[in-house]
PDB file of N, CA and C in Angstrom:
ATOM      1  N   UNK A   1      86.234  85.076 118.338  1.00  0.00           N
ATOM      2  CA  UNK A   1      87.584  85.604 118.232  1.00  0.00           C
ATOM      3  C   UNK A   1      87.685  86.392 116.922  1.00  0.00           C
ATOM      4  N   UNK A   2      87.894  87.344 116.954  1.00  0.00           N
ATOM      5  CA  UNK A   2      88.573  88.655 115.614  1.00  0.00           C
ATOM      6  C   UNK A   2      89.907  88.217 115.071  1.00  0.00           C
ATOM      7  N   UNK A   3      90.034  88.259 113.924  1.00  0.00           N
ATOM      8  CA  UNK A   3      91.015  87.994 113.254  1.00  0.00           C
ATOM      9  C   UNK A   3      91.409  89.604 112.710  1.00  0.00           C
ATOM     10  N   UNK A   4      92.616  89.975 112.495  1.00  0.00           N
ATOM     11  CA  UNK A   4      93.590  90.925 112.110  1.00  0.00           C
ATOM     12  C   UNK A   4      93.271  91.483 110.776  1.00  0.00           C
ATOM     13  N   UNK A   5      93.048  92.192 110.921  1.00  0.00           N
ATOM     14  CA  UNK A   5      92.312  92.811 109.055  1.00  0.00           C
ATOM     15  C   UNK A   5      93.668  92.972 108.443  1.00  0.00           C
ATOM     16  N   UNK A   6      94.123  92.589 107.203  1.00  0.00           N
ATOM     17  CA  UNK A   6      94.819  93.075 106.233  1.00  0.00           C
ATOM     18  C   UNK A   6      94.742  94.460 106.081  1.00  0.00           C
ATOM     19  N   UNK A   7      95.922  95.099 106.284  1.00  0.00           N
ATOM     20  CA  UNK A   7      95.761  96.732 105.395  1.00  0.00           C
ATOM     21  C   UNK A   7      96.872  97.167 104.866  1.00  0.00           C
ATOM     22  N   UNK A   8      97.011  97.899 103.485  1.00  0.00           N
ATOM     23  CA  UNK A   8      97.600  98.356 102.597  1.00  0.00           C
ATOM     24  C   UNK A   8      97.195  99.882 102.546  1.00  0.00           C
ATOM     25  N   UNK A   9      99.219 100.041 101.988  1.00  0.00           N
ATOM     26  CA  UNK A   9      99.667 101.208 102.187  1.00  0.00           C
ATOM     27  C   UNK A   9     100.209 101.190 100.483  1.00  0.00           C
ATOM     28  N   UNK A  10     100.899 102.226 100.766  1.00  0.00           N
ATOM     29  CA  UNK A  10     101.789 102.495  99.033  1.00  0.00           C
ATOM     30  C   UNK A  10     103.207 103.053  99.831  1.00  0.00           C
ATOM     31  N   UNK A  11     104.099 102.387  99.347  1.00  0.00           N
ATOM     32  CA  UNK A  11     105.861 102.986  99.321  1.00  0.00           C
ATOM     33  C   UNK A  11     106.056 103.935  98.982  1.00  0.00           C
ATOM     34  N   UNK A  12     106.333 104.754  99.850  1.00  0.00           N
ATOM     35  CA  UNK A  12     106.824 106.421  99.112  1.00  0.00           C
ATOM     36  C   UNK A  12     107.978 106.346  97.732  1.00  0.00           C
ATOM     37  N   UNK A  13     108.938 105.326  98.346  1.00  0.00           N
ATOM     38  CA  UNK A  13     109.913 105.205  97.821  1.00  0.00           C
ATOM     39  C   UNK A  13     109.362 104.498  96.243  1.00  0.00           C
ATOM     40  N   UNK A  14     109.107 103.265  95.918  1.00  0.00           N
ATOM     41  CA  UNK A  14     108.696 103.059  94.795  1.00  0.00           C
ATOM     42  C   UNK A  14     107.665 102.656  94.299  1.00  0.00           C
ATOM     43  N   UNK A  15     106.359 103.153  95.318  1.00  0.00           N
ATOM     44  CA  UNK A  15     105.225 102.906  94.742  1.00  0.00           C
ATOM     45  C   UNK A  15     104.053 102.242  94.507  1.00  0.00           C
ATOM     46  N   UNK A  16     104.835 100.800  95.067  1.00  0.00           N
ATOM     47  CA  UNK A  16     104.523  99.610  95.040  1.00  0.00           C
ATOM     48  C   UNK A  16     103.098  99.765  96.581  1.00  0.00           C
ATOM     49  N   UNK A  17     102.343  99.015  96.340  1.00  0.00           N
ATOM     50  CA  UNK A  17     101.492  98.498  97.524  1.00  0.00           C
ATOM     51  C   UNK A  17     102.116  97.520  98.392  1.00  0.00           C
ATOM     52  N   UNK A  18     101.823  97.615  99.419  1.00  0.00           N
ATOM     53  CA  UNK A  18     102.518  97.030 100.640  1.00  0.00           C
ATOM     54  C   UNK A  18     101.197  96.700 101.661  1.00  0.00           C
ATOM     55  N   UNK A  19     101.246  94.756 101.819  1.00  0.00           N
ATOM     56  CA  UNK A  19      99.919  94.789 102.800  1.00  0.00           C
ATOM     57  C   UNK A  19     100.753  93.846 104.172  1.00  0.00           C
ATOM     58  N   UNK A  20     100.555  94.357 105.196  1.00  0.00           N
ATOM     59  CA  UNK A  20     100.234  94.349 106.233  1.00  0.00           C
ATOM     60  C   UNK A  20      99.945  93.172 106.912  1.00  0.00           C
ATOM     61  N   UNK A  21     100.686  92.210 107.464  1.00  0.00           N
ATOM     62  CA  UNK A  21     100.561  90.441 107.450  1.00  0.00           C
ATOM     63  C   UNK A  21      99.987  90.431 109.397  1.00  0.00           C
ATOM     64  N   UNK A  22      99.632  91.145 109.704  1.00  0.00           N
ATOM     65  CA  UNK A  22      99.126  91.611 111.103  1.00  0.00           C
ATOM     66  C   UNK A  22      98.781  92.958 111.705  1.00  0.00           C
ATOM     67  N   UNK A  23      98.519  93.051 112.916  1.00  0.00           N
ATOM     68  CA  UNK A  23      98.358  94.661 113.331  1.00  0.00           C
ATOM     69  C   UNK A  23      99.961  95.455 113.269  1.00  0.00           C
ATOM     70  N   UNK A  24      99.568  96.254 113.653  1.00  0.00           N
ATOM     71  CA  UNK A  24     100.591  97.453 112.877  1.00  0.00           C
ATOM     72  C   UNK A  24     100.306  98.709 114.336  1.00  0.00           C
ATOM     73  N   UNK A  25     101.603  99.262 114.954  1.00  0.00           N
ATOM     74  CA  UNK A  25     101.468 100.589 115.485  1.00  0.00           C
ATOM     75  C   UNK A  25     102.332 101.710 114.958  1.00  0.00           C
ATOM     76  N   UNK A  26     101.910 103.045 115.710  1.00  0.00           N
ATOM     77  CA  UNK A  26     102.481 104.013 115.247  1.00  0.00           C
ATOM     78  C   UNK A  26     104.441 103.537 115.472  1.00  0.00           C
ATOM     79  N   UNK A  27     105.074 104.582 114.670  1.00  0.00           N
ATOM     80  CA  UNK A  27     105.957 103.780 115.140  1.00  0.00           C
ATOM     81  C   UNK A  27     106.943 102.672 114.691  1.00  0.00           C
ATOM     82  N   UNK A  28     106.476 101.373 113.952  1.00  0.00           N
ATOM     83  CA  UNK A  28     107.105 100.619 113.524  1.00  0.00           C
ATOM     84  C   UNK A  28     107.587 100.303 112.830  1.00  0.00           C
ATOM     85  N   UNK A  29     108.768  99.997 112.716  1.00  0.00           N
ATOM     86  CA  UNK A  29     109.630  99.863 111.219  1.00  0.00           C
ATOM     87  C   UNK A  29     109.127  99.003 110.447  1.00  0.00           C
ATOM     88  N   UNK A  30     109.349  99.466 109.401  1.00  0.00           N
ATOM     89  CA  UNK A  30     109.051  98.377 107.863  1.00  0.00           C
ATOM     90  C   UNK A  30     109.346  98.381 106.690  1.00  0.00           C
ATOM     91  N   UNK A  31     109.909  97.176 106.343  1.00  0.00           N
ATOM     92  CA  UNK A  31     110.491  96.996 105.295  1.00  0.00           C
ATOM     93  C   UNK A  31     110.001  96.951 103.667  1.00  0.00           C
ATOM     94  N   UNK A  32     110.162  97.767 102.871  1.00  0.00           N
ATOM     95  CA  UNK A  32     109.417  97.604 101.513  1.00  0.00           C
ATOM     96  C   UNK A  32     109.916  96.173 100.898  1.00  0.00           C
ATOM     97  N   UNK A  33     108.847  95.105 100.730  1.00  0.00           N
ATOM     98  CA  UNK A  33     109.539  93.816  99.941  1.00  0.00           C
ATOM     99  C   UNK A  33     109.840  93.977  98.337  1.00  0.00           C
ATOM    100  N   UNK A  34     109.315  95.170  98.044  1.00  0.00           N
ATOM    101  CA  UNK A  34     109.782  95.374  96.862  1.00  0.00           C
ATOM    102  C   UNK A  34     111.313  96.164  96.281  1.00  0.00           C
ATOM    103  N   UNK A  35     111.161  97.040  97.708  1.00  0.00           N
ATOM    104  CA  UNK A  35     112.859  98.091  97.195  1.00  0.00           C
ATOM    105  C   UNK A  35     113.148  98.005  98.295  1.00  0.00           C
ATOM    106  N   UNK A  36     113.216  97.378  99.176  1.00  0.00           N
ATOM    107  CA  UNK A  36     113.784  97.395 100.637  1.00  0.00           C
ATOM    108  C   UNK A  36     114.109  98.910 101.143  1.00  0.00           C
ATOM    109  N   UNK A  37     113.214  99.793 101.386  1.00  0.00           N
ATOM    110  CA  UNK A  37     113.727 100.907 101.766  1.00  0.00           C
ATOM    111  C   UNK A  37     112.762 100.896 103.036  1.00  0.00           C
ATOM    112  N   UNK A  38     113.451 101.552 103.925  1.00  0.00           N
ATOM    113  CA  UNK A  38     113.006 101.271 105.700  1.00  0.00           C
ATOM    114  C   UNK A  38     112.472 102.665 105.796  1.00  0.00           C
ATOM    115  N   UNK A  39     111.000 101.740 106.169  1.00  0.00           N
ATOM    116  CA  UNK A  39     109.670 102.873 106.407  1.00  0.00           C
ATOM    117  C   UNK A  39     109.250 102.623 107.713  1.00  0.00           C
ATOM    118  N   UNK A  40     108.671 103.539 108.202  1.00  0.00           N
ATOM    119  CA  UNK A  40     107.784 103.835 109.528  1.00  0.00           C
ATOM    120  C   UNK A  40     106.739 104.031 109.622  1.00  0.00           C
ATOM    121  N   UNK A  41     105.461 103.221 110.219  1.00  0.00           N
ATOM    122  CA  UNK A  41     104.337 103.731 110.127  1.00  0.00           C
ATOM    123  C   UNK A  41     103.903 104.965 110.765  1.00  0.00           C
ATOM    124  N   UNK A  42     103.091 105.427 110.002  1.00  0.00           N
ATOM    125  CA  UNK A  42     103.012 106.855 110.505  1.00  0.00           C
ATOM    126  C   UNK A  42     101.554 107.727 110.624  1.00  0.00           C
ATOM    127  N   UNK A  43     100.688 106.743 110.291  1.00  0.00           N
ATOM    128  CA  UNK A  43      99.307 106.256 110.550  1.00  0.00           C
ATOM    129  C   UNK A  43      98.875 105.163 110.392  1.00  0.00           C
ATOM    130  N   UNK A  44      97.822 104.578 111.645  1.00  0.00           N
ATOM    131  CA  UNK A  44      97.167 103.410 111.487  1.00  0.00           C
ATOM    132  C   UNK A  44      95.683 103.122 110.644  1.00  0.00           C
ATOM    133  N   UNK A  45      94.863 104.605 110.683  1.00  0.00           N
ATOM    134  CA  UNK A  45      93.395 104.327 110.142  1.00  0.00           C
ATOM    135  C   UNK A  45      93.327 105.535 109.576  1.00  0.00           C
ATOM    136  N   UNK A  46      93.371 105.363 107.739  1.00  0.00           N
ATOM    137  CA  UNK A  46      94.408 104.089 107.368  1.00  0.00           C
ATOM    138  C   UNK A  46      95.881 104.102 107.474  1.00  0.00           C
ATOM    139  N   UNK A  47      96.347 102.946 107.204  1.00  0.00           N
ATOM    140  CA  UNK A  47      97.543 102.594 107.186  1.00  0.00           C
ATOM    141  C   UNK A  47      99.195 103.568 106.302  1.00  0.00           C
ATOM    142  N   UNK A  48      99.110 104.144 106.747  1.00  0.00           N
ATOM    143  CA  UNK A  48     100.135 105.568 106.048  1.00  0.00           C
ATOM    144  C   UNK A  48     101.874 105.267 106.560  1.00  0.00           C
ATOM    145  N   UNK A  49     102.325 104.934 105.068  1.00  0.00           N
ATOM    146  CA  UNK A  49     103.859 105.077 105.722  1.00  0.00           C
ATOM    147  C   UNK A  49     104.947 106.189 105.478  1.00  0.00           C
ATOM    148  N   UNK A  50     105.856 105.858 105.927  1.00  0.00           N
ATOM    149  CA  UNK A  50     106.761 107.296 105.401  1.00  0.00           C
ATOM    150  C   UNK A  50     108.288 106.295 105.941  1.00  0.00           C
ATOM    151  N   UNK A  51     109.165 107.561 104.874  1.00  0.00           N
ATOM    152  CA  UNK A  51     110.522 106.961 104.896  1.00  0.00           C
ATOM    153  C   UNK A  51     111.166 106.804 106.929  1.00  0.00           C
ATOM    154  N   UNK A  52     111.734 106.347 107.310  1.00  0.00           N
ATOM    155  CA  UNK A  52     111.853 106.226 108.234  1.00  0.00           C
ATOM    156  C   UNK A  52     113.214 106.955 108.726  1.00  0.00           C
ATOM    157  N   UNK A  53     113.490 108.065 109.961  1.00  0.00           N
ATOM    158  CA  UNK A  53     114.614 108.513 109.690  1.00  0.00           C
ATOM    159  C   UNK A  53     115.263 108.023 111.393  1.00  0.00           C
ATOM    160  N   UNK A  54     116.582 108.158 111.511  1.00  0.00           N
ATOM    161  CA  UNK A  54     117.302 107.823 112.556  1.00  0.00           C
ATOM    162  C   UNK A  54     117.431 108.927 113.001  1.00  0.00           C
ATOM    163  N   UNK A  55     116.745 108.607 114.536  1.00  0.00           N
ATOM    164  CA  UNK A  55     116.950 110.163 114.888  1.00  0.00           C
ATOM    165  C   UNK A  55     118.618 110.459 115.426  1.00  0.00           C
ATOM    166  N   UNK A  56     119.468 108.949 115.933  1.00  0.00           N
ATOM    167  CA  UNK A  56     120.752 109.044 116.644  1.00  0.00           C
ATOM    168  C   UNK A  56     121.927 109.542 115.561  1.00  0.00           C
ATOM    169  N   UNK A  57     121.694 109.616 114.255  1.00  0.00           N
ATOM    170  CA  UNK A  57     122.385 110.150 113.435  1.00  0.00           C
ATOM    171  C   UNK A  57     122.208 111.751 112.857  1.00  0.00           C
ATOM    172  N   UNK A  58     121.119 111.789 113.314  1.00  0.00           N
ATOM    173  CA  UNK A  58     120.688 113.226 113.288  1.00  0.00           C
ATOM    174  C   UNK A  58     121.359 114.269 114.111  1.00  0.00           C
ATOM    175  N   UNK A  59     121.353 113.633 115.914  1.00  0.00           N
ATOM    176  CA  UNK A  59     121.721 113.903 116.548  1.00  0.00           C
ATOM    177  C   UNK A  59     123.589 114.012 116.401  1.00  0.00           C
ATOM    178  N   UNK A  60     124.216 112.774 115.890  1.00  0.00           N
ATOM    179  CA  UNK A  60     125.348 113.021 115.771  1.00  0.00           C
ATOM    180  C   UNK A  60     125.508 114.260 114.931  1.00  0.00           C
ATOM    181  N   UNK A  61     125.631 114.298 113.801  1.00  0.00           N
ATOM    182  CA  UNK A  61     125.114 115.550 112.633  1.00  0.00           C
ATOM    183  C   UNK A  61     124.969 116.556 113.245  1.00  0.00           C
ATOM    184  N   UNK A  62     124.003 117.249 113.920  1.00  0.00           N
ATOM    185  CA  UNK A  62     124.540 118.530 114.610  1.00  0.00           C
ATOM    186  C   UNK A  62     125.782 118.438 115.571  1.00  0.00           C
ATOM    187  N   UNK A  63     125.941 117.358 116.375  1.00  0.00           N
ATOM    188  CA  UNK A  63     127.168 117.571 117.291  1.00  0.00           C
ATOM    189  C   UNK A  63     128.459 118.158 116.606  1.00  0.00           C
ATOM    190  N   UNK A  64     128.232 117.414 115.334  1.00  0.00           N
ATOM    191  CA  UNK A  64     129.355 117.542 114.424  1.00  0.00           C
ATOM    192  C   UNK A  64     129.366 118.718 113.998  1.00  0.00           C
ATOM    193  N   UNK A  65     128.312 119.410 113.741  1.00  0.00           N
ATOM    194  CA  UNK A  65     128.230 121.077 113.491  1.00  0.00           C
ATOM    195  C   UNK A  65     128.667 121.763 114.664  1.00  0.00           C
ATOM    196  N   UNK A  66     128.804 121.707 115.559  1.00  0.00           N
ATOM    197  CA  UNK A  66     129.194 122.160 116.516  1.00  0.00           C
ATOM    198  C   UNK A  66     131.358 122.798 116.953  1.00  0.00           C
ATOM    199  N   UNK A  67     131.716 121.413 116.251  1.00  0.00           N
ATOM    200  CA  UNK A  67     132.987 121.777 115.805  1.00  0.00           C
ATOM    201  C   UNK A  67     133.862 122.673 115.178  1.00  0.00           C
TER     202      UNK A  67
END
């Protein structure tokens, strides 16, 4: 049986290293335990995050341009 490799990333937001307590997909939200700022993985090999954006507020945001 394979066990789950640890992998570490770095917080855009502050920097900090961030490891990985299981597998990980594209896709998934995550929380910085250091500045709590909500990231998305955004590669798996290696492990790459980025700020995470809402796309349903985005969407509101132009509707609203629309007015």
């Amino acid at each position: 049986m394979s066990e789950a490799k640890a992998a570490k990333a770095v917080c855009p937001d502050c920097g900090e290293t961030i490891t990985s307590k299981g597998s990980v997909r594209l896709g998934q939200e995550v929380v910085c335990p250091h500045c709590d700022a909500e990231l998305e993985v955004v590669g798996t090999d290696p492990l790459e995050l980025d700020w995470a954006y809402d796309d349903h507020d985005d969407e509101e945001k132009e509707d609203d341009e629309d007015w």
